[in-house]
C-alpha atoms as a PDB file:
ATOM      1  CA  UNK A   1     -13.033 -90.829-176.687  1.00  0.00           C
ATOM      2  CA  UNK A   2     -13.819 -91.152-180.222  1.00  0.00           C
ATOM      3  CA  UNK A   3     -14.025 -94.372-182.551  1.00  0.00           C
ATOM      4  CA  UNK A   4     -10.015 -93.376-183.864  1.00  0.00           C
ATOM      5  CA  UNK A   5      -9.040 -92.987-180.675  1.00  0.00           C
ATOM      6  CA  UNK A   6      -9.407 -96.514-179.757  1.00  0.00           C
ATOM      7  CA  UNK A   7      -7.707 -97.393-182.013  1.00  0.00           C
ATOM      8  CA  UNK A   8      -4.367 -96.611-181.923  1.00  0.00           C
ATOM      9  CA  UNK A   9      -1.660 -98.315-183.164  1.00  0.00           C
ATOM     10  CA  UNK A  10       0.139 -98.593-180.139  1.00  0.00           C
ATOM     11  CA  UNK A  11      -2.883 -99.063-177.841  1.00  0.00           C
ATOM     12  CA  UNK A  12      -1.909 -99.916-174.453  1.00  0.00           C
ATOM     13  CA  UNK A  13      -3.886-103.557-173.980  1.00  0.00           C
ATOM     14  CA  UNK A  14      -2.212-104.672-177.279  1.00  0.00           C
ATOM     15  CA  UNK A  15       1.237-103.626-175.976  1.00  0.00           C
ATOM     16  CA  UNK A  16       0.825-105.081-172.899  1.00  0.00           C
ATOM     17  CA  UNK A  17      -0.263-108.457-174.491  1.00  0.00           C
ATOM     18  CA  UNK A  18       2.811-108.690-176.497  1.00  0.00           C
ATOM     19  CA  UNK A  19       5.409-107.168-173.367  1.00  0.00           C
ATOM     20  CA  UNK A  20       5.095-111.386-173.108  1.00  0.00           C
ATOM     21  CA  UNK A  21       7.175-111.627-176.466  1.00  0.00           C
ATOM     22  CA  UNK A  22      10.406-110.309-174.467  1.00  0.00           C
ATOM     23  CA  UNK A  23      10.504-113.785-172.770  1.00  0.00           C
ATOM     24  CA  UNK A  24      11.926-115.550-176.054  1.00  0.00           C
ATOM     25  CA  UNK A  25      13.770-112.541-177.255  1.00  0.00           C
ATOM     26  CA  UNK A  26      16.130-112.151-173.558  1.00  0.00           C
ATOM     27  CA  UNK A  27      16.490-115.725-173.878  1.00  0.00           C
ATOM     28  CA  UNK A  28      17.604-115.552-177.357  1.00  0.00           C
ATOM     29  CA  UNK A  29      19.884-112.847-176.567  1.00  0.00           C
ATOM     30  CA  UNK A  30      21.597-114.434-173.697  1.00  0.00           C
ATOM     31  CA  UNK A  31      21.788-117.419-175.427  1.00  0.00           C
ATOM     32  CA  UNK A  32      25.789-118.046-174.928  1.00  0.00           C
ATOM     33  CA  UNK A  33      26.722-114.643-173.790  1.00  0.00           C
ATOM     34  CA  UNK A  34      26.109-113.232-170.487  1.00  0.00           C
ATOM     35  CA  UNK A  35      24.754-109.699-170.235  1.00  0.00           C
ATOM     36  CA  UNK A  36      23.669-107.028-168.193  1.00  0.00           C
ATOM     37  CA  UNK A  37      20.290-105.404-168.498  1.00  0.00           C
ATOM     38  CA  UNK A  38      21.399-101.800-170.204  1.00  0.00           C
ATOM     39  CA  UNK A  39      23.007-104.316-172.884  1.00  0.00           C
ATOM     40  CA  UNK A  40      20.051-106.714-173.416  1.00  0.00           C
ATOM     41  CA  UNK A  41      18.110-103.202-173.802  1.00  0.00           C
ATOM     42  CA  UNK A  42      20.170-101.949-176.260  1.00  0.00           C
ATOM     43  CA  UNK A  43      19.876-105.674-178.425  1.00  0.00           C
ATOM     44  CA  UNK A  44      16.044-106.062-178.003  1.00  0.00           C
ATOM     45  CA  UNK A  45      16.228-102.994-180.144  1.00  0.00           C
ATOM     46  CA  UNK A  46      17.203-105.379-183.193  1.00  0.00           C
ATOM     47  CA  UNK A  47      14.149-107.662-182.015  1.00  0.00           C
ATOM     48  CA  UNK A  48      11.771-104.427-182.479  1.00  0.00           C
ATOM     49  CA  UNK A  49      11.538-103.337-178.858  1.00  0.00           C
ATOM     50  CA  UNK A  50      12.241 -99.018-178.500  1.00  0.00           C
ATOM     51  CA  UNK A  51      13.579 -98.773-175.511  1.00  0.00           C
ATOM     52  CA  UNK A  52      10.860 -96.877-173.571  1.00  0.00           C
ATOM     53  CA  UNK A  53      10.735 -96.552-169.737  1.00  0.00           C
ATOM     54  CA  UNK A  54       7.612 -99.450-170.192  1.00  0.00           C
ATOM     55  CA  UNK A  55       9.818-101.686-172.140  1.00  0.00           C
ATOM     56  CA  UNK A  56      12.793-101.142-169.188  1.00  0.00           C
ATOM     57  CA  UNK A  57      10.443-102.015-166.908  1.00  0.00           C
ATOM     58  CA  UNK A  58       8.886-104.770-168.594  1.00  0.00           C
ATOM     59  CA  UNK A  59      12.599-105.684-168.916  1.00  0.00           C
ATOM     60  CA  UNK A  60      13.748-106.270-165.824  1.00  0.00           C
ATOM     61  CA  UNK A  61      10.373-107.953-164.356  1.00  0.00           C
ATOM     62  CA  UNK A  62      10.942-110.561-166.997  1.00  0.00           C
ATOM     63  CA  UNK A  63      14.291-111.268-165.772  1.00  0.00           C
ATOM     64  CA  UNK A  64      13.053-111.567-162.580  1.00  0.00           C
ATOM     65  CA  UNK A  65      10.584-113.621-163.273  1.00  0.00           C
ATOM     66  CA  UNK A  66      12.964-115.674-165.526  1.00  0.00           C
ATOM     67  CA  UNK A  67      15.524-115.929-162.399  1.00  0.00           C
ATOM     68  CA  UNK A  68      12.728-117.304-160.344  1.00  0.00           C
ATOM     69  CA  UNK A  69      11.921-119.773-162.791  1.00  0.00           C
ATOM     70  CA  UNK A  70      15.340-120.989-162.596  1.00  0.00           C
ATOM     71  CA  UNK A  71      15.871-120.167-166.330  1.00  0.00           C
ATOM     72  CA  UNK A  72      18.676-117.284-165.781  1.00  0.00           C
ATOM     73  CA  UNK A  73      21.178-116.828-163.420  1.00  0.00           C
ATOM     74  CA  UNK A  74      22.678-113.426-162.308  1.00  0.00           C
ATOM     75  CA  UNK A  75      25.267-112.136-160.013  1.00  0.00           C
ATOM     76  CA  UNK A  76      26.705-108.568-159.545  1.00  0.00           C
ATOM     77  CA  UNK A  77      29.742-107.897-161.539  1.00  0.00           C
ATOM     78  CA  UNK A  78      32.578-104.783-161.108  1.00  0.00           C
ATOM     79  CA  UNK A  79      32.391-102.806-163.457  1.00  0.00           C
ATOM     80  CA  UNK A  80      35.776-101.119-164.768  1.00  0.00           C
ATOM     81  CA  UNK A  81      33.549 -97.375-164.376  1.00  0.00           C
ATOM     82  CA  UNK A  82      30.645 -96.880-162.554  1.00  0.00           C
ATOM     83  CA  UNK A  83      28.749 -99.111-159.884  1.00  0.00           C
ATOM     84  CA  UNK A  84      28.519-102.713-159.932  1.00  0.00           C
ATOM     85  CA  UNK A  85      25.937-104.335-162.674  1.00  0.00           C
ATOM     86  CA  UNK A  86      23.946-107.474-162.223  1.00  0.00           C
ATOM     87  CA  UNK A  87      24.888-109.854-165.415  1.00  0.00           C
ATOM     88  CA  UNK A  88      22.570-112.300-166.249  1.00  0.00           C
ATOM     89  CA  UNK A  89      23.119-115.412-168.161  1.00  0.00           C
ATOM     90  CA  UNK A  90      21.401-118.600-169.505  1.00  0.00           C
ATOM     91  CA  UNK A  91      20.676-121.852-167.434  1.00  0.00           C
ATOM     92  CA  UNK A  92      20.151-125.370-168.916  1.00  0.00           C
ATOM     93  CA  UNK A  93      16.365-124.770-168.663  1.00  0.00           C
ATOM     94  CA  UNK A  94      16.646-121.634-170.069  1.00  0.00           C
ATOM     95  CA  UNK A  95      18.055-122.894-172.860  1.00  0.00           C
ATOM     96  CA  UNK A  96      15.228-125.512-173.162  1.00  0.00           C
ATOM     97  CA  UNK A  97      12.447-122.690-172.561  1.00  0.00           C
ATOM     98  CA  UNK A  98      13.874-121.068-175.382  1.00  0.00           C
ATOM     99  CA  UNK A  99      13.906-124.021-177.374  1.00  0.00           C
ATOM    100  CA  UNK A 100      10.045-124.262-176.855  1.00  0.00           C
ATOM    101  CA  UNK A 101       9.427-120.796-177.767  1.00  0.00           C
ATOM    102  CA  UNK A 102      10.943-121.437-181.038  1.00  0.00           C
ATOM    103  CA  UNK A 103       8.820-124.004-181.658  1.00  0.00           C
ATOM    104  CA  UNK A 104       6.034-122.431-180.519  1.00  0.00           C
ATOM    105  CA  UNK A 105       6.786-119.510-182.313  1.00  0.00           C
ATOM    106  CA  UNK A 106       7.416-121.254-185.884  1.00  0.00           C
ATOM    107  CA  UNK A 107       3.765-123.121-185.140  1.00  0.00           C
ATOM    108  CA  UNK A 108       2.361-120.183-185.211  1.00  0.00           C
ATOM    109  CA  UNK A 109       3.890-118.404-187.585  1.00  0.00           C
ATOM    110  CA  UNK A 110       1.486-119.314-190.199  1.00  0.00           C
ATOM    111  CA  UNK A 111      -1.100-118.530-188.347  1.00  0.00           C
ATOM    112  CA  UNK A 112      -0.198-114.717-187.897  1.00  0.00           C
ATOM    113  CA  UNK A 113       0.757-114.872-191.662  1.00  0.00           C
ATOM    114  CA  UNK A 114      -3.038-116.156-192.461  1.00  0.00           C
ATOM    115  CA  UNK A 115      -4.639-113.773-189.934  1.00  0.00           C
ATOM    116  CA  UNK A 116      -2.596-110.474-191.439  1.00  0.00           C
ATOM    117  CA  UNK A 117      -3.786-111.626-195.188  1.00  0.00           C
ATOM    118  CA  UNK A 118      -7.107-111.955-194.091  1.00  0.00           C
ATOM    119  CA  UNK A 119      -7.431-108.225-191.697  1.00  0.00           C
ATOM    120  CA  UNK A 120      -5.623-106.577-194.979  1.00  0.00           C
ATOM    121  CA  UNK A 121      -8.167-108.304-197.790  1.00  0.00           C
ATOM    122  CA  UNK A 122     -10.464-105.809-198.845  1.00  0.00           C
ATOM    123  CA  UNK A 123     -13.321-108.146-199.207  1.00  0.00           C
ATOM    124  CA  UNK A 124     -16.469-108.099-196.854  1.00  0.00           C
ATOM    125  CA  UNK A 125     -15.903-111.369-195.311  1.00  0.00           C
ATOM    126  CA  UNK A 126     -12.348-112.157-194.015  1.00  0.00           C
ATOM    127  CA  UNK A 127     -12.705-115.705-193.988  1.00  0.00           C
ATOM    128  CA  UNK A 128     -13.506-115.935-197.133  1.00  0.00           C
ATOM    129  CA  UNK A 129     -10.477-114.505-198.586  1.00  0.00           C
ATOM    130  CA  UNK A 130      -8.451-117.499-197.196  1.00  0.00           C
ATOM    131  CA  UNK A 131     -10.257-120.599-198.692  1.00  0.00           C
ATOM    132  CA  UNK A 132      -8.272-120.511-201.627  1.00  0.00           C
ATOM    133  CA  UNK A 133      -5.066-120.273-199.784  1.00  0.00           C
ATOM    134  CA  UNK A 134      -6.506-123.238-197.214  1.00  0.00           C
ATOM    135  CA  UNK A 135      -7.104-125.507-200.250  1.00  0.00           C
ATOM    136  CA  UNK A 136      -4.021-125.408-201.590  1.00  0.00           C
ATOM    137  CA  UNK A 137      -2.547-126.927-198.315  1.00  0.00           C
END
């Protein structure tokens, strides 16, 4: 395995750390509209997810592990073709979970902002390419 190799853009152990992003993105989607798991596929798309058999899969453990939590319901639903479909919609926690996440995820949006200008500066030493930026806080 060679140095480019390992680093691939779409390297598995970096994938796999943000498969955790889905959380806030499901609950965002079933925020006041229930949905079954094709749909919420199909939506994530918008949120930058592609759709692959990892991201289905990654999918539907999440809701899972959201329904668990107590943060989704789901029951099975006729369909008007086809076989029945489990629909899944937001709980009272849910909506509080996803509350949190946006908070979370607006704390730390600087921080990714900071870290990106810093991995893209072409100087030598990251760090220093953000004291001017931290001083004018």
């Amino acid at each position: 395995m060679g140095r480019d190799d390992e680093h691939e853009p779409d390297a598995l152990c970096v994938q796999g750390r943000m498969a955790k992003f889905m959380e806030p993105c499901l609950l965002l989607l079933l925020r006041g509209q229930r949905s079954h798991g094709y749909e919420l596929m199909e939506k994530l798309s918008d949120l930058g997810f592609e759709g692959t058999s990892s991201d289905m899969a990654t999918l539907y453990r999440t809701l899972r592990q959201l329904e668990d939590d107590g943060m989704v319901l789901s029951e099975w639903e006729e369909g008007s073709q086809g076989p029945k479909k489990r629909v899944y919609e937001l709980t009272e926690d849910g909506l509080i979970l996803l509350d949190n996440w946006a908070s979370v995820i607006r704390q730390n949006k600087d921080r990714l902002t900071r870290f990106l200008r810093a991995y893209e500066s072409k100087g030598a030493n990251a760090c220093e390419s953000l004291q001017p930026d931290l001083e004018e806080e």
